[in-house]
Protein backbone atom coordinates (compact mmCIF):
# COMPACT_ATOMS: atom_id res chain seq x y z
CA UNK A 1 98.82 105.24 118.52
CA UNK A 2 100.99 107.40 121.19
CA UNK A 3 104.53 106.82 121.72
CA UNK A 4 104.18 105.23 125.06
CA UNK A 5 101.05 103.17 123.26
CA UNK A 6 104.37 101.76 121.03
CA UNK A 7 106.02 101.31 123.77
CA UNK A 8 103.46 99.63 126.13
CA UNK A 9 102.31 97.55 122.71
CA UNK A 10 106.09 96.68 122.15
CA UNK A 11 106.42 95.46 125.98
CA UNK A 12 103.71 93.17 125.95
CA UNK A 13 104.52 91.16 122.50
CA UNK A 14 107.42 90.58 124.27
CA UNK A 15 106.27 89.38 127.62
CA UNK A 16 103.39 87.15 125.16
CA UNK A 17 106.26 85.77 123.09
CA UNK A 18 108.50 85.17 126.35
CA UNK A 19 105.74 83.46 127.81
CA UNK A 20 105.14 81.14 124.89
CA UNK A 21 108.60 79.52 125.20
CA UNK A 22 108.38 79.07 128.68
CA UNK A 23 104.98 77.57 128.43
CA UNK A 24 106.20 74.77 125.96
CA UNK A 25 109.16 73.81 128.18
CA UNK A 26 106.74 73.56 130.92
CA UNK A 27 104.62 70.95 128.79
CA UNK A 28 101.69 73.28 129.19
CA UNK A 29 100.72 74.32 125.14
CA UNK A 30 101.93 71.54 122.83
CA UNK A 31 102.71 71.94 118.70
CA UNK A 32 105.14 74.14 117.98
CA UNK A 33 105.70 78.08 117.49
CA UNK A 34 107.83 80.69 116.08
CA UNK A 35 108.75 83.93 118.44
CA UNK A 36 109.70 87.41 117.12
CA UNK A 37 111.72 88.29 120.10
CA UNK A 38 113.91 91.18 119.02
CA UNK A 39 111.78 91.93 116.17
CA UNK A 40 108.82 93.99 118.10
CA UNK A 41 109.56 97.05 116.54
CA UNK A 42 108.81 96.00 113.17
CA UNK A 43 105.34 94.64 113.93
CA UNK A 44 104.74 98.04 116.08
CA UNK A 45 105.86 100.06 113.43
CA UNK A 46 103.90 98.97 110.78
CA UNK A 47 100.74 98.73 112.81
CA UNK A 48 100.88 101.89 113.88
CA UNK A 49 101.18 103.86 110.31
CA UNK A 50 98.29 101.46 109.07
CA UNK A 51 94.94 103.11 109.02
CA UNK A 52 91.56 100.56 110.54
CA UNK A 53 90.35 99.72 107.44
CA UNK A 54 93.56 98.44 106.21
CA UNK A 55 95.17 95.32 106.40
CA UNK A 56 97.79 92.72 107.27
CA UNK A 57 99.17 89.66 106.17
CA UNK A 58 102.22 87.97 107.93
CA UNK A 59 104.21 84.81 108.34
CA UNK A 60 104.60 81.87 110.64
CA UNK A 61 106.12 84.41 112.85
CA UNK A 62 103.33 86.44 113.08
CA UNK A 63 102.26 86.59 116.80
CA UNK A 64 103.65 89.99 117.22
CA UNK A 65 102.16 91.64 114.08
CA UNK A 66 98.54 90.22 115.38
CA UNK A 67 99.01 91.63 118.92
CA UNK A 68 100.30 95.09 117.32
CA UNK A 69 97.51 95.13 114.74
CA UNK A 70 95.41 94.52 118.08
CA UNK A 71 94.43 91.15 118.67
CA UNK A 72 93.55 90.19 122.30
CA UNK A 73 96.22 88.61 123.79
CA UNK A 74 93.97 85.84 125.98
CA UNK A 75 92.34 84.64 122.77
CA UNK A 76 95.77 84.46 121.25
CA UNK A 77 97.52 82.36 123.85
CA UNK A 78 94.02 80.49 123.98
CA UNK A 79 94.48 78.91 120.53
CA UNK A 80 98.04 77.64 121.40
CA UNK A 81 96.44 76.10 124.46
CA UNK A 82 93.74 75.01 122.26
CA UNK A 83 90.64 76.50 123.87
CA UNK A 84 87.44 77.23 122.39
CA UNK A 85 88.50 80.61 122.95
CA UNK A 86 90.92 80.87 120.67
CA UNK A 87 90.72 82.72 117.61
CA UNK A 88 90.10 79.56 115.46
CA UNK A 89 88.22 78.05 118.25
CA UNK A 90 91.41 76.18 119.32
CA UNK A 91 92.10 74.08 116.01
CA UNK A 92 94.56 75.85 114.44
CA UNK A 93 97.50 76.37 116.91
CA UNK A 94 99.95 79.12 116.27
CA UNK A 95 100.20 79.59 112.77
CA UNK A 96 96.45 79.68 111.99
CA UNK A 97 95.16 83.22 113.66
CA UNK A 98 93.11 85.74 111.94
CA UNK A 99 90.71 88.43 112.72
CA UNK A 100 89.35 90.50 109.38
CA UNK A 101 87.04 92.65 112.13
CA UNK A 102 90.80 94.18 112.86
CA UNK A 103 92.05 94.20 109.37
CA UNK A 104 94.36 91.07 110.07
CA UNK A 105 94.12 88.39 107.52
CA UNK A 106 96.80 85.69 109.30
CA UNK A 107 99.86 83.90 109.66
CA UNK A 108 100.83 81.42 106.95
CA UNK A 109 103.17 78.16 107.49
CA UNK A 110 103.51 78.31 103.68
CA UNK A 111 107.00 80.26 103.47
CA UNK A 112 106.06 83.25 101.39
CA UNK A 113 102.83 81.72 101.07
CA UNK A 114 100.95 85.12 102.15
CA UNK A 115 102.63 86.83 99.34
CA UNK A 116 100.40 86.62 96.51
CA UNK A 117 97.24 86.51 99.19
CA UNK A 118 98.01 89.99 100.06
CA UNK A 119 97.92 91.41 96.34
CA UNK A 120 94.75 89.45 95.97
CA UNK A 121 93.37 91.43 99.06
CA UNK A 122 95.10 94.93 97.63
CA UNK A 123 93.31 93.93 94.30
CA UNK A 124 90.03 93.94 95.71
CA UNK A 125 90.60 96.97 97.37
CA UNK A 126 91.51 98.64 93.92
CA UNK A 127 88.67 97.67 92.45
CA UNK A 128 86.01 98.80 94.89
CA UNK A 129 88.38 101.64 95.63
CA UNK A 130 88.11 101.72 99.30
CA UNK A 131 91.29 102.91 99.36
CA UNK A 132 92.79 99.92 101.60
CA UNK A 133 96.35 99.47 101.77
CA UNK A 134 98.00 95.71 102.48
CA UNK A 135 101.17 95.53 104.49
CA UNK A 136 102.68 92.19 103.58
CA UNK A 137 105.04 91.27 105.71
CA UNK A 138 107.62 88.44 105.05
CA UNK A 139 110.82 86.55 106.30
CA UNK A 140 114.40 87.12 104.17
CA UNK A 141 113.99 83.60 102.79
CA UNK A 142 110.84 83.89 101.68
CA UNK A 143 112.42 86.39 99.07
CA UNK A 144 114.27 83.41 97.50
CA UNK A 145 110.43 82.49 96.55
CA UNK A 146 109.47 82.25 92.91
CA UNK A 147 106.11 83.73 94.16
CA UNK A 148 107.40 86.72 95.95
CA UNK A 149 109.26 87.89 91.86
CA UNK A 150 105.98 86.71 90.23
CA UNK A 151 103.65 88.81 92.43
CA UNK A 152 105.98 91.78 92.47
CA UNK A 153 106.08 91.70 89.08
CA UNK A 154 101.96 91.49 88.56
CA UNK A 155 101.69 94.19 91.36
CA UNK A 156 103.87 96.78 90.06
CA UNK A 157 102.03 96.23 86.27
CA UNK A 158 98.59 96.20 88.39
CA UNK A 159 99.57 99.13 90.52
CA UNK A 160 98.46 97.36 93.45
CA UNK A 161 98.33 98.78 96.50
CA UNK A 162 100.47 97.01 98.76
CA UNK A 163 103.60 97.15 100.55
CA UNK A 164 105.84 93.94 100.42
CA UNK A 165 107.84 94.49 103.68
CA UNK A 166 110.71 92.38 104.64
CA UNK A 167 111.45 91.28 108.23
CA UNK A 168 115.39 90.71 107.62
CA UNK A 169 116.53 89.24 111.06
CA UNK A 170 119.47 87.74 108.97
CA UNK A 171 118.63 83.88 109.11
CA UNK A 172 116.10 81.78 106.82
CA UNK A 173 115.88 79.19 109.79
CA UNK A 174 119.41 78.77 109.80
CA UNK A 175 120.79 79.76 106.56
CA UNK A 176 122.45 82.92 107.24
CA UNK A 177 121.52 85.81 104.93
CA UNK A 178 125.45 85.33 103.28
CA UNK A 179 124.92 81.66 102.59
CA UNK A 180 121.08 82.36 100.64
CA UNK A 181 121.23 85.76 98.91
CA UNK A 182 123.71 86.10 95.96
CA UNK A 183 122.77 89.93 96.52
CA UNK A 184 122.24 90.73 100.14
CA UNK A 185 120.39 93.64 99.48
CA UNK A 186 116.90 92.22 99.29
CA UNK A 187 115.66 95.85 98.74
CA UNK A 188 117.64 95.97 95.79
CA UNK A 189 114.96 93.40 93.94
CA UNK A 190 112.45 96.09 93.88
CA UNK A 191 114.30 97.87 90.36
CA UNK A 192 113.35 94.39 88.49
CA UNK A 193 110.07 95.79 88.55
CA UNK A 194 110.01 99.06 88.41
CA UNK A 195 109.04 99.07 91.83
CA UNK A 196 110.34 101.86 94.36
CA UNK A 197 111.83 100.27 97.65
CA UNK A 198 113.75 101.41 101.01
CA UNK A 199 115.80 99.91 103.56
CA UNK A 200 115.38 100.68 107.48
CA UNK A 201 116.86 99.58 110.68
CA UNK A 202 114.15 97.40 111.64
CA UNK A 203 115.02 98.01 114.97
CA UNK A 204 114.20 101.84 114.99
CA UNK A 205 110.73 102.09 115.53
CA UNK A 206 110.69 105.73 114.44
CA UNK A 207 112.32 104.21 111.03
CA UNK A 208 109.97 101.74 110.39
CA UNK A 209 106.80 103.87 110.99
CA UNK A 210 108.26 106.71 109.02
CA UNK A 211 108.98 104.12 105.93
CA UNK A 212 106.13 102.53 105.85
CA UNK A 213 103.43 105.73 106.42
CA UNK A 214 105.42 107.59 103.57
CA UNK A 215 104.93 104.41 100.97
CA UNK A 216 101.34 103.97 102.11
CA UNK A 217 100.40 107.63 101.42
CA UNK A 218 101.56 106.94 97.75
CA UNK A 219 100.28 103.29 97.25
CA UNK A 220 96.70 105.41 98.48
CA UNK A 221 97.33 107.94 95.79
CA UNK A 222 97.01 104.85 93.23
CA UNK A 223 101.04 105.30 92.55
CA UNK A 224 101.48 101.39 93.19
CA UNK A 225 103.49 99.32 95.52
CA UNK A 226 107.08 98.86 97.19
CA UNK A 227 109.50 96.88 98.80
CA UNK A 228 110.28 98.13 102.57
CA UNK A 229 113.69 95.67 104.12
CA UNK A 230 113.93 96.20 107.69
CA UNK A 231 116.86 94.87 109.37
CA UNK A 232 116.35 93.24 112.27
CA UNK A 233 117.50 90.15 114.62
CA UNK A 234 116.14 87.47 115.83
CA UNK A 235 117.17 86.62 119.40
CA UNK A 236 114.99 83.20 119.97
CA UNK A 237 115.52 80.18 118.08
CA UNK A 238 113.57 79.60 114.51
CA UNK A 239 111.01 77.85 116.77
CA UNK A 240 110.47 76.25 120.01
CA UNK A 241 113.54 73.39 120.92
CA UNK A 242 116.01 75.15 118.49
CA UNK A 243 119.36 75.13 120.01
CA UNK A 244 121.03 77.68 117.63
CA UNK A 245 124.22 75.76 117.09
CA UNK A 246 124.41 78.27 113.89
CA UNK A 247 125.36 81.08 115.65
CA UNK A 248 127.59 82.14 118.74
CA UNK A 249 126.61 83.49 121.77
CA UNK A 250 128.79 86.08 121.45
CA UNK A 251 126.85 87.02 118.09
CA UNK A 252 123.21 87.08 120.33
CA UNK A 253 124.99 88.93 123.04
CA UNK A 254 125.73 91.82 120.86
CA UNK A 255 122.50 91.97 119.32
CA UNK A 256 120.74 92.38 122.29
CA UNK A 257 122.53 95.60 122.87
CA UNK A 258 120.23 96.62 120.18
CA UNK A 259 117.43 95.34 121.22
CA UNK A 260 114.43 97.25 120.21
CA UNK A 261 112.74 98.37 123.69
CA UNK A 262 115.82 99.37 125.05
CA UNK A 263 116.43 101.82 122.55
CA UNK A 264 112.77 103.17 122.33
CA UNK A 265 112.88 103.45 126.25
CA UNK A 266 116.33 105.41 125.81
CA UNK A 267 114.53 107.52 123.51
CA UNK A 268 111.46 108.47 125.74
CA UNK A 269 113.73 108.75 128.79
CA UNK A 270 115.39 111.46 126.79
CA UNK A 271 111.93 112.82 125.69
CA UNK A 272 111.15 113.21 129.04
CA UNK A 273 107.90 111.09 128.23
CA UNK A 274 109.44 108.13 130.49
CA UNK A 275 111.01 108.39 133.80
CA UNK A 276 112.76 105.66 135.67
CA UNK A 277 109.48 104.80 137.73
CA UNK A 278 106.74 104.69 134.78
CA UNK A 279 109.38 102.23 132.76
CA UNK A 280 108.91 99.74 136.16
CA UNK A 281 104.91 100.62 136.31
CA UNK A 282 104.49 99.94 132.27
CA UNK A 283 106.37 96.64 132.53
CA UNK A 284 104.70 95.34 135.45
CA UNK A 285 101.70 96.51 133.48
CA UNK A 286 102.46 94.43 130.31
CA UNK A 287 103.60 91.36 132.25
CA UNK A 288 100.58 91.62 134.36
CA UNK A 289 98.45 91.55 130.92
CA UNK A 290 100.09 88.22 129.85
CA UNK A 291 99.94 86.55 133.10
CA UNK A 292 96.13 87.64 132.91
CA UNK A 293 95.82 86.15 129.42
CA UNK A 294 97.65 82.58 130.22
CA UNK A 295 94.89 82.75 133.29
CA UNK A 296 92.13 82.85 130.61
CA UNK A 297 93.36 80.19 129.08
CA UNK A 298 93.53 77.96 132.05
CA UNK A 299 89.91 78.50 132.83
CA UNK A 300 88.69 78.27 129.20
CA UNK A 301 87.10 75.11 128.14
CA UNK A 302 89.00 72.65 125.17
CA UNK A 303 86.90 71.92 122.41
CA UNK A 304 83.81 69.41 122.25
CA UNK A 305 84.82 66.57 120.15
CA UNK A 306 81.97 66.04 118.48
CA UNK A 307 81.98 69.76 117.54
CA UNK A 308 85.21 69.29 115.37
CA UNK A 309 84.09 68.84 111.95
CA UNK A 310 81.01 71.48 112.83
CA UNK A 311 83.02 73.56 110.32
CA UNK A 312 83.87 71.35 107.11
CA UNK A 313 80.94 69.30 106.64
């Protein structure tokens, strides 16, 4: 993945995630969802120092990290619309996406749930020694988990390889990070077992890829796994009709002076590898790609009812 592949890849989670809470106040996808605006430099980041044959696990906030690990966006937005296009043919809605052909083994609503899931997949890989990494990503408050300490524990004793990387964005719905961690430092949890660990500004996509790509090379090498916390901010609601009464405006306002794309974009510009006119071409781009993608969905069929239980019986 290029830099202006990040960048491009960045742009369009974005525009997808955008487009998902306008859809829902337009009445248009029903349910409910959970955006990662603000947060697209995690998902890029980690998806691009993952190899093919490795994979992903994520959270109920996982539309970015299924775009980044590259995921069609149409088929995406189809399942929210509930099309037979969708990834799970339109009957599992946003939290219920996954594509093993691209190494992406799904969202969870379970909080933490995809935790011990992803040292089940890193076991298998250890023991037909494909040499498959796992990056498991998870919210702060999944960290309060009892199964996030028991599978760190059996991971670090297993030498698994896997990477348990926290998405920090300072809120477990709406429990700031102050009010749920005794220890802020979730990174900190890592010397319980033995485990080695970083912290990144999950903002920096340069930070993130450079974290994660130097712990993969060693969980590849057989030296186990470790605990990456990136710091990073939510700027939607927890999900869709959340009228974040637990923080200020003021508080969103300066976090979107770090928001992620702007400061990759700042960094190309300065590379030389952007110029004022390919920023306007590459956005139109992106948003062109998701208006494409709702477009699919319009013209894809909904489910047959009588095929519904096709797949449990």
């Amino acid at each position: 993945m290029t830099l202006l592949d990040a960048y491009t890849l960045m742009l369009e989670i974005r525009f997808f995630e955008e487009a998902i809470e306008r859809l829902f106040l337009e009445g248009r996808i029903m349910g409910t969802a959970h955006t990662c605006i603000g947060q697209e430099a995690v998902a890029v980041g980690v998806a691009a120092a993952l190899r093919p044959q490795d994979a992903m696990t994520t959270t109920h906030r996982g539309h970015g990290h299924f775009l980044a690990r590259g995921a069609d966006p149409g088929r995406a937005l189809a399942e929210l619309f509930g099309r037979e296009t969708g990834y799970s043919r339109g009957r599992g809605g946003s939290q219920m996406m996954m594509d093993p052909a691209i190494g992406f083994y799904g969202a969870n609503g379970i909080t933490g749930g995809s935790i011990p899931f992803a040292a089940g997949l890193a076991l298998d890989a250890q023991m037909r020694g494909s040499g498959r990494v796992t990056a498991c990503l998870f919210g702060d408050g999944a960290s309060n988990q009892g199964v996030f300490h028991e599978t760190l524990n059996m991971a670090s004793l297993w030498k698994l390889p896997v990477l348990f990387i926290v998405e920090n964005n300072g809120y477990a719905m709406s429990t700031p990070t102050s009010g749920g961690l005794a220890n802020p430092c979730i990174a900190e949890r890592a010397k319980a077992y033995a485990m080695p660990s970083s912290t990144v500004d999950g903002n920096d996509f340069f930070a993130v890829l450079e974290a994660v790509t130097r712990r993969a090379v060693r969980a590849r090498r057989g030296q186990g796994p470790a605990l990456i916390e990136c710091h990073t901010y939510r700027m939607s609601g927890h999900s869709r009709g959340d009228p974040r009464v637990y923080r200020t405006r003021e508080e969103e306002a300066a976090a979107q002076q770090n928001d992620p794309i702007l400061r990759l974009e700042k960094e190309l510009l300065g590379r030389g590898a952007l110029t004022d006119e390919s920023i306007v071409t590459r956005r139109e781009g992106a948003l062109g790609k998701i208006n494409e993608a709702i477009r699919f969905c319009e013209i894809s069929p909904l489910p047959d009812p009588a095929a519904y239980v096709s797949d449990i019986t």
